[in-house]
C-alpha atoms as a PDB file:
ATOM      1  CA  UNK A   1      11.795 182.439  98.206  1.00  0.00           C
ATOM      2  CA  UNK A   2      11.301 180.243 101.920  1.00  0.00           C
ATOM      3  CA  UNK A   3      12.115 176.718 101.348  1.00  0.00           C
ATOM      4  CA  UNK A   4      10.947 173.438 102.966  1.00  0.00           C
ATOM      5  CA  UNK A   5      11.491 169.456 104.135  1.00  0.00           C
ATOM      6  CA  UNK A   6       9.104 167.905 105.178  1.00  0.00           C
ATOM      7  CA  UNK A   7       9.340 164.077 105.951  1.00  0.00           C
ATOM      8  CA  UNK A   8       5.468 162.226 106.808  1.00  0.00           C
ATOM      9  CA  UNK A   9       5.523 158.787 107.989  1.00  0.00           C
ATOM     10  CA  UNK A  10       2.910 156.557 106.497  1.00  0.00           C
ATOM     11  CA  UNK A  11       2.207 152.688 106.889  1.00  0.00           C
ATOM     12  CA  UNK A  12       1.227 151.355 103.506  1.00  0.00           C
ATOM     13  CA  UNK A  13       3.325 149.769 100.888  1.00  0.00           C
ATOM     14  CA  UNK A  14       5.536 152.320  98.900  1.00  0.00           C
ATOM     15  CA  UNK A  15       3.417 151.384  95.702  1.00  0.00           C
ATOM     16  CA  UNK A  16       0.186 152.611  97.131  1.00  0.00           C
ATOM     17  CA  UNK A  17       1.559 155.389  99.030  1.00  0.00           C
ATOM     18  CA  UNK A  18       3.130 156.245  95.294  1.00  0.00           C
ATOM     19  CA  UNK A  19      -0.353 155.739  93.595  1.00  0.00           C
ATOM     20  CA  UNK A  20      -2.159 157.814  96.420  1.00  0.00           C
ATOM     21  CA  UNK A  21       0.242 160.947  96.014  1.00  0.00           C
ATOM     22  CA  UNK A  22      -0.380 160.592  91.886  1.00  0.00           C
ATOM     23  CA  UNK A  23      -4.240 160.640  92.434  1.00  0.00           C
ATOM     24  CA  UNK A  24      -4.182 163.217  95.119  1.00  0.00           C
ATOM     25  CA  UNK A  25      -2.334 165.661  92.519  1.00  0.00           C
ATOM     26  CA  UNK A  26      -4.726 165.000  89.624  1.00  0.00           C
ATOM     27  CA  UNK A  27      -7.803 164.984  92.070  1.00  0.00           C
ATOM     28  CA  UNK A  28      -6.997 168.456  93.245  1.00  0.00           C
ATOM     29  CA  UNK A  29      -6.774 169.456  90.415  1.00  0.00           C
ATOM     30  CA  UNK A  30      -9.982 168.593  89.283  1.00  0.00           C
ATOM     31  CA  UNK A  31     -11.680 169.790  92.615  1.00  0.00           C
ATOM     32  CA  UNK A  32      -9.612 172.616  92.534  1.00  0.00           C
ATOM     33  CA  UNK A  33      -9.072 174.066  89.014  1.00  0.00           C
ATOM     34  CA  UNK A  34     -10.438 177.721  89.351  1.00  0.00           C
ATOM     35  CA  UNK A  35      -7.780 178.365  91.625  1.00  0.00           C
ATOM     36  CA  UNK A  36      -4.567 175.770  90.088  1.00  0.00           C
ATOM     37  CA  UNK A  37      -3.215 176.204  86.284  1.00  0.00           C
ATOM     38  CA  UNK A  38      -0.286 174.650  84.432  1.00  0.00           C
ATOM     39  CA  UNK A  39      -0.167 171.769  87.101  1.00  0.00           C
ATOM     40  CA  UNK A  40       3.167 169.651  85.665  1.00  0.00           C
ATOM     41  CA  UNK A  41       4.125 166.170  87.407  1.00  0.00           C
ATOM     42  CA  UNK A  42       7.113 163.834  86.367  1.00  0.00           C
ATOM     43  CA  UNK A  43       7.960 160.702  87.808  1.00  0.00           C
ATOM     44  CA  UNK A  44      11.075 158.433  87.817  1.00  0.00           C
ATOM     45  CA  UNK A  45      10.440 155.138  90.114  1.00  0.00           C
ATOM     46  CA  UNK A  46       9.815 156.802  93.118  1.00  0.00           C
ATOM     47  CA  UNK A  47      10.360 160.324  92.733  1.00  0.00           C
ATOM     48  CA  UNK A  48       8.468 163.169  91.574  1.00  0.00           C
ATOM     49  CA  UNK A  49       8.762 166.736  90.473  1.00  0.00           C
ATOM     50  CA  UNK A  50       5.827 168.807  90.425  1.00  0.00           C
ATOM     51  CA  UNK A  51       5.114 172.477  89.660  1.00  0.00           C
ATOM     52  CA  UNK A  52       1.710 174.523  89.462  1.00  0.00           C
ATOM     53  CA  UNK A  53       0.443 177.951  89.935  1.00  0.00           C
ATOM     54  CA  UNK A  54      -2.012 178.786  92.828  1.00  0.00           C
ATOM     55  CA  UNK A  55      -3.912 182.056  93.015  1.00  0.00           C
ATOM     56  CA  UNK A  56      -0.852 183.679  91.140  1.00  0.00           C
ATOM     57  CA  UNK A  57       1.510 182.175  93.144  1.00  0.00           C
ATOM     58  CA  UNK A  58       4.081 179.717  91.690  1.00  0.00           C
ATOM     59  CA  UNK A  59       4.931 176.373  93.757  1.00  0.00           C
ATOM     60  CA  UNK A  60       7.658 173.080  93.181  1.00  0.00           C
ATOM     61  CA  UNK A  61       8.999 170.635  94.224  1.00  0.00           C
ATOM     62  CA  UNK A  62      10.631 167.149  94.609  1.00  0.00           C
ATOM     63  CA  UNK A  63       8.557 164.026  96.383  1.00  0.00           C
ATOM     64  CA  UNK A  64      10.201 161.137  97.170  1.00  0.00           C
ATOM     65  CA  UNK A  65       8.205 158.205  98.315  1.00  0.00           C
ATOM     66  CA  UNK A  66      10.309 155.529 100.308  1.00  0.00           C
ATOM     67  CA  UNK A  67       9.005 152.480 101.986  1.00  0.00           C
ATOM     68  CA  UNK A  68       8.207 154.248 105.091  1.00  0.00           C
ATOM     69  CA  UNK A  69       8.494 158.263 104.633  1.00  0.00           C
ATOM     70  CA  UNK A  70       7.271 160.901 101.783  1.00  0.00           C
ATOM     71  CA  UNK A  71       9.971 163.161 101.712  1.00  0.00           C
ATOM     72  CA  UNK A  72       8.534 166.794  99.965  1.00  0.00           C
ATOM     73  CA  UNK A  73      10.937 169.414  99.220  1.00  0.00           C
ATOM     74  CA  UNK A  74       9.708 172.708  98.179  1.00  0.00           C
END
């Protein structure tokens, strides 16, 4: 299985850049739920772990949102 880092810079405050990574998950969901099933997420503070299947494929991973970086590991 290939694994990833991926570090993206952003310039709001870690609490919206936290509540715009929550909404984006549950919004593609919605948008997207013909093609995404058993979408899980968990946070603690600032980090996440999500998991979901697309189009038979299984993806997850660990986001960490710091005060000037969203680190995803998948």
């Amino acid at each position: 299985m290939a694994h990833f880092d991926m570090s993206i810079p952003h310039r709001l405050s870690k609490e919206d850049a936290l509540k715009r990574i929550q909404t984006l998950l549950s919004e593609t969901k919605k948008q997207h739920g013909d093609k995404i099933s058993n979408l899980h997420e968990e946070w603690k503070d600032n980090v996440g772990e999500f998991s979901f299947t697309v189009m038979g494929f299984a993806i997850s991973g660990l986001l960490t949102v710091n005060e000037d970086t969203i680190e995803l590991k998948a």
